[in-house]
N, C-alpha and C. Protein backbone atom coordinates (compact mmCIF):
# COMPACT_ATOMS: atom_id res chain seq x y z
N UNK A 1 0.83 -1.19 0.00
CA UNK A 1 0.00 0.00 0.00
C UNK A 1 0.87 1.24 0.00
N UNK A 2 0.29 2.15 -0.60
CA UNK A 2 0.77 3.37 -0.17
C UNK A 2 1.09 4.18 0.98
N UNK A 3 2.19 4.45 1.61
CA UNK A 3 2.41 4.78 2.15
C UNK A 3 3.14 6.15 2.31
N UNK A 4 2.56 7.16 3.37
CA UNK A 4 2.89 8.22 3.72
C UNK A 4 3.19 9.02 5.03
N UNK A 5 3.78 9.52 5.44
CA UNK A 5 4.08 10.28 6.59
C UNK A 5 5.08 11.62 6.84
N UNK A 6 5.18 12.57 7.80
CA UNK A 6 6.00 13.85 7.49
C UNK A 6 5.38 14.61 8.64
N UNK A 7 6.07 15.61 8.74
CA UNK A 7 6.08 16.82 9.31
C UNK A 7 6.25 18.02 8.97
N UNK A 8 5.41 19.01 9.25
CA UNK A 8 5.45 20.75 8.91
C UNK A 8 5.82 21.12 10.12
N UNK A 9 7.25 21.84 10.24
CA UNK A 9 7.20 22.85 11.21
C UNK A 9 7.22 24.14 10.78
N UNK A 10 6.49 24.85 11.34
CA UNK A 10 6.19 26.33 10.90
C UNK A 10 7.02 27.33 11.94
N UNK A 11 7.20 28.60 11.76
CA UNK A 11 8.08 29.25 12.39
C UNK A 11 7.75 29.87 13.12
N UNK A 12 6.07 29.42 13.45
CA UNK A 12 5.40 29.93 15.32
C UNK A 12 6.03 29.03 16.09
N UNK A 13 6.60 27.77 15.68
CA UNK A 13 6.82 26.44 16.69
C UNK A 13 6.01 26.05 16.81
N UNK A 14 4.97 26.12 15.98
CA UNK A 14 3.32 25.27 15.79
C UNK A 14 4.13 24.32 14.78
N UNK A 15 3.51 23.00 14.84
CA UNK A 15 3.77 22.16 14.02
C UNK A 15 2.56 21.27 13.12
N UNK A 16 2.41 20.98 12.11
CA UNK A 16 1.60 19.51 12.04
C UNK A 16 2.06 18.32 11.37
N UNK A 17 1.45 17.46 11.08
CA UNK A 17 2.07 16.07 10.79
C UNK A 17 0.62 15.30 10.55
N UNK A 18 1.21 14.45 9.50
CA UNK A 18 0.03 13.75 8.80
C UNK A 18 0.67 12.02 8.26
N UNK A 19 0.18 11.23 8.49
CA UNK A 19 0.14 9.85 8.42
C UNK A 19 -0.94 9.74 7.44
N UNK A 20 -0.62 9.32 6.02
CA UNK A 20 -1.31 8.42 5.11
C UNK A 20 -0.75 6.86 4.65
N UNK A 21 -1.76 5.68 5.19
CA UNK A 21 -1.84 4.46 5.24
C UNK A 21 -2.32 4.06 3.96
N UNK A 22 -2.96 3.66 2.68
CA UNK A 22 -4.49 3.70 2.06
C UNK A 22 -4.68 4.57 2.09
N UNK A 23 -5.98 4.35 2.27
CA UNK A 23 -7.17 5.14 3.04
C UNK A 23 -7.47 5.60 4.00
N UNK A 24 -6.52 5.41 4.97
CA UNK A 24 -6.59 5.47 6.29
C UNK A 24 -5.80 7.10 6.63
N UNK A 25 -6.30 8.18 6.88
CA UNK A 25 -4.98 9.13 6.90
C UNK A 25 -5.53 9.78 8.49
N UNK A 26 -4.69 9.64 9.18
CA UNK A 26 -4.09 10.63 10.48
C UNK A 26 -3.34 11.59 10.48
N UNK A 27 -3.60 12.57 11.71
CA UNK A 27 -3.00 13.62 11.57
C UNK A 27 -2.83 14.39 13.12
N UNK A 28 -2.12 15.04 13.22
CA UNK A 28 -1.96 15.61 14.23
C UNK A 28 -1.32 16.51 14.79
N UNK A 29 -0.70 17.60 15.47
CA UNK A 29 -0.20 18.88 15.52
C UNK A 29 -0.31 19.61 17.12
N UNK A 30 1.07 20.65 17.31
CA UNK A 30 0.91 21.18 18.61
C UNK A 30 1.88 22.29 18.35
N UNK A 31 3.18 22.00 19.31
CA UNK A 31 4.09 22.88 19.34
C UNK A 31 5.23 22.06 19.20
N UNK A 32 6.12 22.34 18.57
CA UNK A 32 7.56 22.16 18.69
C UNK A 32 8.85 23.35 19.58
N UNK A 33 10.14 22.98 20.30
CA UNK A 33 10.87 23.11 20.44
C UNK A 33 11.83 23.26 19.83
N UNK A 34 13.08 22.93 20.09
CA UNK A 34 14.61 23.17 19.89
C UNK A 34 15.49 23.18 21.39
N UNK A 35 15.99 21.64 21.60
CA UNK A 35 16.60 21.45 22.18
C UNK A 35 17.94 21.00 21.81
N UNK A 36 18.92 21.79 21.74
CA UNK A 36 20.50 21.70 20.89
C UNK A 36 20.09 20.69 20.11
N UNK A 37 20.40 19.66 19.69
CA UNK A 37 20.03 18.81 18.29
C UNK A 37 18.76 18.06 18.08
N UNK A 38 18.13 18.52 18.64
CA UNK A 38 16.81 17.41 18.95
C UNK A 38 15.44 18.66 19.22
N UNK A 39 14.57 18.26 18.34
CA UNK A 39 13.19 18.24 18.07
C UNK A 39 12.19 17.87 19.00
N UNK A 40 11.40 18.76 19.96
CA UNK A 40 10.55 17.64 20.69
C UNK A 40 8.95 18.17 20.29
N UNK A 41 8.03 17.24 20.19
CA UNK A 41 6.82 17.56 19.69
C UNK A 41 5.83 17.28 20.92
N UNK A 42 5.11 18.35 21.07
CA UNK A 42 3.78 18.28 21.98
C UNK A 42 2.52 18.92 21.59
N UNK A 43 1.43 17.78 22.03
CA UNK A 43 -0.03 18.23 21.26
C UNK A 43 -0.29 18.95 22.64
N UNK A 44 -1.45 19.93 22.63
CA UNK A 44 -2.61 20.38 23.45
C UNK A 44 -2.13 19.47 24.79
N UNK A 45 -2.23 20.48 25.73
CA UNK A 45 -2.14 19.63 26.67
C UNK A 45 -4.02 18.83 27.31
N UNK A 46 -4.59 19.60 27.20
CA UNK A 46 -5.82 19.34 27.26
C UNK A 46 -6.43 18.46 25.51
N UNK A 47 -6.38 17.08 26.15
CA UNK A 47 -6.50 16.11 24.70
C UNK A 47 -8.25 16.42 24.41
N UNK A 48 -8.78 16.06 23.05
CA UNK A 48 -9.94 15.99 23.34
C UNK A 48 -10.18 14.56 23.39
N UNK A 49 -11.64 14.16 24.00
CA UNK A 49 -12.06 12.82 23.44
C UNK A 49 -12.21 11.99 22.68
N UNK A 50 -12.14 10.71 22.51
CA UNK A 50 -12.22 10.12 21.71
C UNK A 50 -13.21 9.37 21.21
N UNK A 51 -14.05 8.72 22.35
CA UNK A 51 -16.01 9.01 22.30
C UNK A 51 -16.38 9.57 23.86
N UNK A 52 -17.40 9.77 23.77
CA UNK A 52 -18.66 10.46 24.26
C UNK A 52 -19.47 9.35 24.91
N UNK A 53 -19.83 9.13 26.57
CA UNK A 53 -20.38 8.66 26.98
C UNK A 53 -21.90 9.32 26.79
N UNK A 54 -23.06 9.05 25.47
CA UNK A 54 -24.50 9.64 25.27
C UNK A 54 -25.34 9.53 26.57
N UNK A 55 -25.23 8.04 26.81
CA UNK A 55 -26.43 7.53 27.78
C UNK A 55 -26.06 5.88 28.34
N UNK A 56 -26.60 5.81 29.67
CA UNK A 56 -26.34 4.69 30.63
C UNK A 56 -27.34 4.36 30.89
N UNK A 57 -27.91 2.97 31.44
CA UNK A 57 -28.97 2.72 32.35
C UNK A 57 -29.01 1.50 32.34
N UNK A 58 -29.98 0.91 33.37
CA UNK A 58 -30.13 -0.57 34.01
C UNK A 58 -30.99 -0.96 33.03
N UNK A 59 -30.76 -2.22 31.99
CA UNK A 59 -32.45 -2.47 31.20
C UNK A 59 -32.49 -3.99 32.02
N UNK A 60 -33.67 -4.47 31.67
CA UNK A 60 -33.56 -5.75 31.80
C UNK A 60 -33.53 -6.59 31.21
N UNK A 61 -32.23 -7.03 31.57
CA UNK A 61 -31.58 -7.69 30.10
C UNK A 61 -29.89 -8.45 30.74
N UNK A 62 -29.67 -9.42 30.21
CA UNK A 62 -29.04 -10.13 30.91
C UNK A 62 -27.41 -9.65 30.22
N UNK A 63 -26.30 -9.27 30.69
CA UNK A 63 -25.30 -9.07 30.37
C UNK A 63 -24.94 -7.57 30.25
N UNK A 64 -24.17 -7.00 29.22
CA UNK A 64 -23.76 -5.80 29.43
C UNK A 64 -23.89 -5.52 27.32
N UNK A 65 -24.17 -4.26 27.41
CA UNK A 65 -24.23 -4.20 26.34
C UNK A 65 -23.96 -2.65 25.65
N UNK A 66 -23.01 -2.26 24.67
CA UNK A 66 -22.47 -1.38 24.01
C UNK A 66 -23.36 -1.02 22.83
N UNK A 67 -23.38 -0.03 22.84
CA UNK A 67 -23.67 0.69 21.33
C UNK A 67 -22.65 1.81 20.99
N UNK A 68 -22.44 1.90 19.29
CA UNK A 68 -21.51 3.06 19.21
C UNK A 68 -21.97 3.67 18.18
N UNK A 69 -22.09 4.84 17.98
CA UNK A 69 -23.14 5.87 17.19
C UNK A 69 -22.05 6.81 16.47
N UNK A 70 -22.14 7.21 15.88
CA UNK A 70 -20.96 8.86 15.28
C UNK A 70 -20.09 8.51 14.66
N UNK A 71 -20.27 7.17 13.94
CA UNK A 71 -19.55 6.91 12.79
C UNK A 71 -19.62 5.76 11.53
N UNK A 72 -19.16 5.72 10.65
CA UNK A 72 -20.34 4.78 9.60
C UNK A 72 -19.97 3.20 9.78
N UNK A 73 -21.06 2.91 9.01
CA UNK A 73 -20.98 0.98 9.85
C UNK A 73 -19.24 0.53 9.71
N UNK A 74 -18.49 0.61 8.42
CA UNK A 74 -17.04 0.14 8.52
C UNK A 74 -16.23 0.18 9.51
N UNK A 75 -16.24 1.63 9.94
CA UNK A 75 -15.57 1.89 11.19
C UNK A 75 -15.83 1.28 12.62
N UNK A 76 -17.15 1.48 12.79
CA UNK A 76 -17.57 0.60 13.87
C UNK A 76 -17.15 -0.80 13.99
N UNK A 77 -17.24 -1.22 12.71
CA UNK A 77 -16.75 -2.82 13.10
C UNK A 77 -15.62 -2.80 13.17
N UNK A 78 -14.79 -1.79 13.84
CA UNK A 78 -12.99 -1.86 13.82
C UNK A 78 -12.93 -1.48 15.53
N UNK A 79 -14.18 -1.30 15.85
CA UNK A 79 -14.00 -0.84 17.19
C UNK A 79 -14.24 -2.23 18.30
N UNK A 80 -13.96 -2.07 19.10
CA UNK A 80 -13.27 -3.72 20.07
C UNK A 80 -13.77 -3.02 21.74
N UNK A 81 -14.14 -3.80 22.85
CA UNK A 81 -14.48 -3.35 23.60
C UNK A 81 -13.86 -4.22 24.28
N UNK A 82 -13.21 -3.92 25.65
CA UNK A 82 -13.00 -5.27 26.87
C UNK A 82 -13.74 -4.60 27.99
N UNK A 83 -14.63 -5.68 28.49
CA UNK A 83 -15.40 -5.33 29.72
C UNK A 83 -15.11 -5.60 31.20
N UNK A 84 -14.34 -4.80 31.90
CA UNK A 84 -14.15 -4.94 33.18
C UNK A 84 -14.36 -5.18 34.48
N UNK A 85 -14.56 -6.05 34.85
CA UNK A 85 -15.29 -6.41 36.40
C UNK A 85 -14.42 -7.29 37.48
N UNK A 86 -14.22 -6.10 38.31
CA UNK A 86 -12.87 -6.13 39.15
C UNK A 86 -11.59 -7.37 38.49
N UNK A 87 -11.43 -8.20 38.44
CA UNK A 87 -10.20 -9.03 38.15
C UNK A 87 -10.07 -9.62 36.49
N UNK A 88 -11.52 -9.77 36.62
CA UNK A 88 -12.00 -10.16 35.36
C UNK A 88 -12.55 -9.56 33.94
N UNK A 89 -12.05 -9.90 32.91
CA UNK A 89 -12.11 -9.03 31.34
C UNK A 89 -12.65 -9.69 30.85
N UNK A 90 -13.30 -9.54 29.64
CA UNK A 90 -13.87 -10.01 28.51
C UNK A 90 -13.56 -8.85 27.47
N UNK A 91 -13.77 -9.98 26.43
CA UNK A 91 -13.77 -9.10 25.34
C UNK A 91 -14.94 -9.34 24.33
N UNK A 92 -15.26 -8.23 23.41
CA UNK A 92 -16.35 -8.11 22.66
C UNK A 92 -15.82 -7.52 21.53
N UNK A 93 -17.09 -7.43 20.13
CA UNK A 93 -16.76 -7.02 19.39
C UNK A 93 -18.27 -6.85 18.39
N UNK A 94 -18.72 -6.00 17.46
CA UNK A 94 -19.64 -5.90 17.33
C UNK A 94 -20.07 -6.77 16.46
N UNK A 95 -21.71 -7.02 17.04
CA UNK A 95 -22.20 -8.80 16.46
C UNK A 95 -22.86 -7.88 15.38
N UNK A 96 -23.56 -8.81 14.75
CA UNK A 96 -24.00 -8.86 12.91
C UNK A 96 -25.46 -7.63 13.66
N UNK A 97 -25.92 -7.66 14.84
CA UNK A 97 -26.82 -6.26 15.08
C UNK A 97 -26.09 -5.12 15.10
N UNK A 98 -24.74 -5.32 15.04
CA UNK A 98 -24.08 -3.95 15.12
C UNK A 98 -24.48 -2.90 17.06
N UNK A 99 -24.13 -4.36 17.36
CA UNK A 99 -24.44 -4.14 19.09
C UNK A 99 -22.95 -4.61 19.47
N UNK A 100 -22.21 -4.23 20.69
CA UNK A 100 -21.66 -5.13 21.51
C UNK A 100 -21.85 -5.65 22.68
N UNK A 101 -21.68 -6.69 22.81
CA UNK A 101 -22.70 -7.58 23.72
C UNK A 101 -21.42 -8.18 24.83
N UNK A 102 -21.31 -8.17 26.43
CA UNK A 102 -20.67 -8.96 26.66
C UNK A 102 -21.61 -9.91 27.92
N UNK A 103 -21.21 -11.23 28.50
CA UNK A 103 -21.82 -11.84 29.13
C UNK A 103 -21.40 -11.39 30.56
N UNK A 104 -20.70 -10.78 30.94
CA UNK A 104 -20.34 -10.08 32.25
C UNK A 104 -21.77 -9.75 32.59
N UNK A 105 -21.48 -9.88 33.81
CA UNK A 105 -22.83 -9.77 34.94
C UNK A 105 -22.79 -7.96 35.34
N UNK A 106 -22.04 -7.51 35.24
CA UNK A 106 -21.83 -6.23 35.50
C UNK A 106 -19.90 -5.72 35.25
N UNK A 107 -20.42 -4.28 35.08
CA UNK A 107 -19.06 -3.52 34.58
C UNK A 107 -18.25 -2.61 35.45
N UNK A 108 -17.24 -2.57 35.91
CA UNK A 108 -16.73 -1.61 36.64
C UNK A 108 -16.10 -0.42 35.69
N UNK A 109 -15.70 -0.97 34.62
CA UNK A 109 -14.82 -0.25 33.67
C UNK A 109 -15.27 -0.79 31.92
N UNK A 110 -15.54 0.43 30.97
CA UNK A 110 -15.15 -0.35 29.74
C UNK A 110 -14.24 0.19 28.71
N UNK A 111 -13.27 -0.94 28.21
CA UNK A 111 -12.03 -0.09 27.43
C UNK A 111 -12.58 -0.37 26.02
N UNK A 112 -12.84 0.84 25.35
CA UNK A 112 -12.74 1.12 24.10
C UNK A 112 -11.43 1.13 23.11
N UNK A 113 -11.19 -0.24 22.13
CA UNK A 113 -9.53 -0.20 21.24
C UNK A 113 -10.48 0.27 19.43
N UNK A 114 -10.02 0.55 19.05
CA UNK A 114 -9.89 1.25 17.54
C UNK A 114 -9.09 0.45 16.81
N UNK A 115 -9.04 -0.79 16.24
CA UNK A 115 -7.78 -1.30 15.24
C UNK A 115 -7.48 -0.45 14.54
N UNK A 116 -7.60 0.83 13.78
CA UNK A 116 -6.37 2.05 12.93
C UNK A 116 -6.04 2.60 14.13
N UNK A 117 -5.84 2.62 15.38
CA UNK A 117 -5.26 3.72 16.48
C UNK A 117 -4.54 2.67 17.45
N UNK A 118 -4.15 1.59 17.58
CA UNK A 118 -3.76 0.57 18.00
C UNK A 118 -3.17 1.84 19.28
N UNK A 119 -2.48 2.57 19.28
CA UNK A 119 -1.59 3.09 20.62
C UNK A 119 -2.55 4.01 21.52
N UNK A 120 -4.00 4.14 21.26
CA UNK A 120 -4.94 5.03 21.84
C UNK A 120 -5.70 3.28 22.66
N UNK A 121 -6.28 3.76 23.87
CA UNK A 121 -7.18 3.07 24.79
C UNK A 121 -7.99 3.92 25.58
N UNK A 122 -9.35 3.93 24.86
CA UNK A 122 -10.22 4.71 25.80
C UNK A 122 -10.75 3.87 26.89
N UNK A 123 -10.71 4.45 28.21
CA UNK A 123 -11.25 3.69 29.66
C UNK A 123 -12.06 4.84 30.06
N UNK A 124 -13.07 3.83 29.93
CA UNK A 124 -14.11 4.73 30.82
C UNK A 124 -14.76 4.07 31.93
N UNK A 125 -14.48 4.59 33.23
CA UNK A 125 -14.80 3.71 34.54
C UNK A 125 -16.50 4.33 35.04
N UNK A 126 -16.94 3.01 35.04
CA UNK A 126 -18.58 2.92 35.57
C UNK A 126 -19.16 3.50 36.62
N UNK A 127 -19.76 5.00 36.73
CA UNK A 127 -19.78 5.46 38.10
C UNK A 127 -21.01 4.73 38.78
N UNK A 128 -21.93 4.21 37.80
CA UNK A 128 -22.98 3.20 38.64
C UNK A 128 -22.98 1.68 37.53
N UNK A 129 -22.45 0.71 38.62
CA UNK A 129 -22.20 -0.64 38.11
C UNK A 129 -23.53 -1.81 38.42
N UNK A 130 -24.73 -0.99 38.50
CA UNK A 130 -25.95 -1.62 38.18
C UNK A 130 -26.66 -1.69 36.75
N UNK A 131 -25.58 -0.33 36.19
CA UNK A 131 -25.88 -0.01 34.97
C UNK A 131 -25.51 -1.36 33.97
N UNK A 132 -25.82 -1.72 32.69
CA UNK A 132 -25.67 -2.32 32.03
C UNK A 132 -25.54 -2.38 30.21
N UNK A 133 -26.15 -0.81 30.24
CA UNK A 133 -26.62 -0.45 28.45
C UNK A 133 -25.53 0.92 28.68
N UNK A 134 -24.83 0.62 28.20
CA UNK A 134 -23.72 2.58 27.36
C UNK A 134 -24.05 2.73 26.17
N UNK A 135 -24.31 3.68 25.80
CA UNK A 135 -24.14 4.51 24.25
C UNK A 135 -23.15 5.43 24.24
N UNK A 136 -22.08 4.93 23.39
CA UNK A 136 -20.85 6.19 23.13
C UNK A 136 -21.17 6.38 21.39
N UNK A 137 -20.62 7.79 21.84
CA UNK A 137 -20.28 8.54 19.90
C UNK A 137 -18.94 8.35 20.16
N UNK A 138 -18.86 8.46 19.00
CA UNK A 138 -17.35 8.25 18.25
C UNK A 138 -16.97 10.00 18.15
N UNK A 139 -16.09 10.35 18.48
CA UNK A 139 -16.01 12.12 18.37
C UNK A 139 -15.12 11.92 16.75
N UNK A 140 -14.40 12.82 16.29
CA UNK A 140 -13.63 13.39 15.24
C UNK A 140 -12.02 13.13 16.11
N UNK A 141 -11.85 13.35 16.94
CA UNK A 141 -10.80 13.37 17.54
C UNK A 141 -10.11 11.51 17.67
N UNK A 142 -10.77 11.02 17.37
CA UNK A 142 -10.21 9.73 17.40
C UNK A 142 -9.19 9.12 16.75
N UNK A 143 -8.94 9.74 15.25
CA UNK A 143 -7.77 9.47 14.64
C UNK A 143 -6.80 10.38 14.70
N UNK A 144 -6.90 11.32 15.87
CA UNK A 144 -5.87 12.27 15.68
C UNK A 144 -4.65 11.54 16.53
N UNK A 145 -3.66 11.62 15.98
CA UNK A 145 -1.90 11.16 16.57
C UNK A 145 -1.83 12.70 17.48
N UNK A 146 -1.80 11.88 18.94
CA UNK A 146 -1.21 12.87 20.19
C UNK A 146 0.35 12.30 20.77
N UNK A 147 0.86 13.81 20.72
CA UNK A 147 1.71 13.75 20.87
C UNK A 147 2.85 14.14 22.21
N UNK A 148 3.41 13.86 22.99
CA UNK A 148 3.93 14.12 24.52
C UNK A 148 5.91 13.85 24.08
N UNK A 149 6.20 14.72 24.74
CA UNK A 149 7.41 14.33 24.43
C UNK A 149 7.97 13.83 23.44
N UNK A 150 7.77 14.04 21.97
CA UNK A 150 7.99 13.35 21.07
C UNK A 150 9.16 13.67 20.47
N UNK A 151 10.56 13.00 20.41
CA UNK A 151 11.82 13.69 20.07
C UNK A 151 12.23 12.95 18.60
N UNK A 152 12.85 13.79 18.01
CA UNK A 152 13.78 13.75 16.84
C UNK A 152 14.99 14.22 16.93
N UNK A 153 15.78 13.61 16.30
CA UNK A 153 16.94 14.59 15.91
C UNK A 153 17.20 14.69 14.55
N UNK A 154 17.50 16.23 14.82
CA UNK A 154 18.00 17.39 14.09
C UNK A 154 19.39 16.75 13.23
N UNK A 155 19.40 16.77 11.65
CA UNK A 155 20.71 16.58 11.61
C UNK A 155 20.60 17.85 10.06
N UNK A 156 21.63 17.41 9.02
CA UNK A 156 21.09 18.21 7.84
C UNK A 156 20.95 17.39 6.76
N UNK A 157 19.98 17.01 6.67
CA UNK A 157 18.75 16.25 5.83
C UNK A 157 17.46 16.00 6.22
N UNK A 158 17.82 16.91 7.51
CA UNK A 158 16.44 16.27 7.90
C UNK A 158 16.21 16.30 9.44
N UNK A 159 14.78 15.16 9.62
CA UNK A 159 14.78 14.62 11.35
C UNK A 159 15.14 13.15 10.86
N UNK A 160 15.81 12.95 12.33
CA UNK A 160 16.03 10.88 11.90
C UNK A 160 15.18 10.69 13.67
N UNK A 161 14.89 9.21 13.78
CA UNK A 161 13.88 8.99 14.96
C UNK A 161 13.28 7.87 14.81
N UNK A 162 11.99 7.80 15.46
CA UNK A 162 11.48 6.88 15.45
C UNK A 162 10.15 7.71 14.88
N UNK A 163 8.97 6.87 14.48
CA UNK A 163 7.94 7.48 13.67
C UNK A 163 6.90 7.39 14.98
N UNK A 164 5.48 8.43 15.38
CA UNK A 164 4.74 8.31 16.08
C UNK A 164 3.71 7.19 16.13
N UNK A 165 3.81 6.63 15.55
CA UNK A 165 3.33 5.47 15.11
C UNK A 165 3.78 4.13 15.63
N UNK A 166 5.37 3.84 14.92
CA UNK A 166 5.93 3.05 15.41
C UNK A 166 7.28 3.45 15.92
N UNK A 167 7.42 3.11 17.33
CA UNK A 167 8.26 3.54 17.79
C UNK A 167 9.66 2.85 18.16
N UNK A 168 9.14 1.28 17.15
CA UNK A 168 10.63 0.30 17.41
C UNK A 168 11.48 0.51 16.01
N UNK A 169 11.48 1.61 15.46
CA UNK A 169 12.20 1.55 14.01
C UNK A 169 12.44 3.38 13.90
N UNK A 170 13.94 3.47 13.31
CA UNK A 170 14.27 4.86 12.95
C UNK A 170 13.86 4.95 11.82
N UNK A 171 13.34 6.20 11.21
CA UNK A 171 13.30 6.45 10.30
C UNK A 171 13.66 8.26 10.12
N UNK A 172 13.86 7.92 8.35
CA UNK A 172 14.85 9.54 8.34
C UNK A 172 13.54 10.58 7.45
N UNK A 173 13.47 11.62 8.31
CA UNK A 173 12.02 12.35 7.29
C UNK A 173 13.24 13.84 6.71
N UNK A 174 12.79 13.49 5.57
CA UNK A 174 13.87 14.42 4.36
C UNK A 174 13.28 15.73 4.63
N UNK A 175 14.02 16.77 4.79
CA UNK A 175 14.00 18.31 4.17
C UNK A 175 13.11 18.80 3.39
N UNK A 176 12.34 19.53 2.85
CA UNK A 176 12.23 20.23 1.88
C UNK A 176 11.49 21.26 1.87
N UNK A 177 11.02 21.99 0.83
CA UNK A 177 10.44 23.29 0.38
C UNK A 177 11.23 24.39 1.59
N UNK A 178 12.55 24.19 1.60
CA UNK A 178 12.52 25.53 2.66
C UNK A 178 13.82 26.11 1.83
């Protein structure tokens, strides 16, 4: 597949950066530094969400059960849930109703995974664990690449590093238009 990735730094020390997979394109942006040879990148310190807890409540109905709204059917079926109850996890994934269903008797916690965001884990902990039905939206903010401490170094060709993405491999992002 096609593959893409890079960085704009601009000369506020605002930066952005964009990841194209396919079809798949991420993106993301904050501030940059200059620390003697090295580059460090930071998003917003205040992240936004990634879904939206809509609505909770007790139905009667045996198990625990997810819905996810605010984004089109493909995506949803990329979304993965593990259901938490004190020691014990399960995992789910959305059935052919386009529900997620787990057999847990109750939830203390549920982690929301994204297969295109593999390094994002939304946890959202249950403030009433009688509850059994969540509805989350999916916000816009979900494919955005956040960034904390993110270093490069500075050489002249470029940044060399590791990519935000994957962080077990250097790679060298080339110079240009300047």
């Amino acid at each position: 597949m096609e593959t893409a990735s890079g960085f704009k730094l601009n000369p506020d020390h605002s930066f952005e950066f964009f990841f194209s997979y396919g079809a798949l394109d991420r993106s993301g942006g904050g501030q940059w530094k200059q620390e003697k040879n090295t580059i460090v990148f930071n998003s917003a310190k205040n992240k936004p969400a990634d879904y939206t807890l809509l609505h909770s409540k007790k139905q009667n109905a045996a198990g625990i059960t997810v819905i996810i709204t605010g984004a089109n059917e493909y995506l949803r079926k990329k979304i993965h849930a593990i259901i938490r109850s004190g020691a014990k996890e399960e995992q789910a994934s959305l059935n052919e109703k386009e529900i997620i269903t787990a057999k847990a008797a109750m939830a203390d916690s549920i982690i929301l995974l994204f297969e295109w965001c593999p390094e994002k884990r939304f946890v959202f902990t249950v403030p009433d664990t009688t509850h059994n039905y969540f509805e989350f939206r999916v916000e816009p903010a979900l494919l955005d690449v956040l960034f904390e401490d993110f270093r490069l170094q500075l050489n002249t060709d470029g940044l060399t590093g590791p990519h935000p993405l994957d962080k077990t491999k250097s790679f060298q992002y080339k110079r240009s238009g300047y």
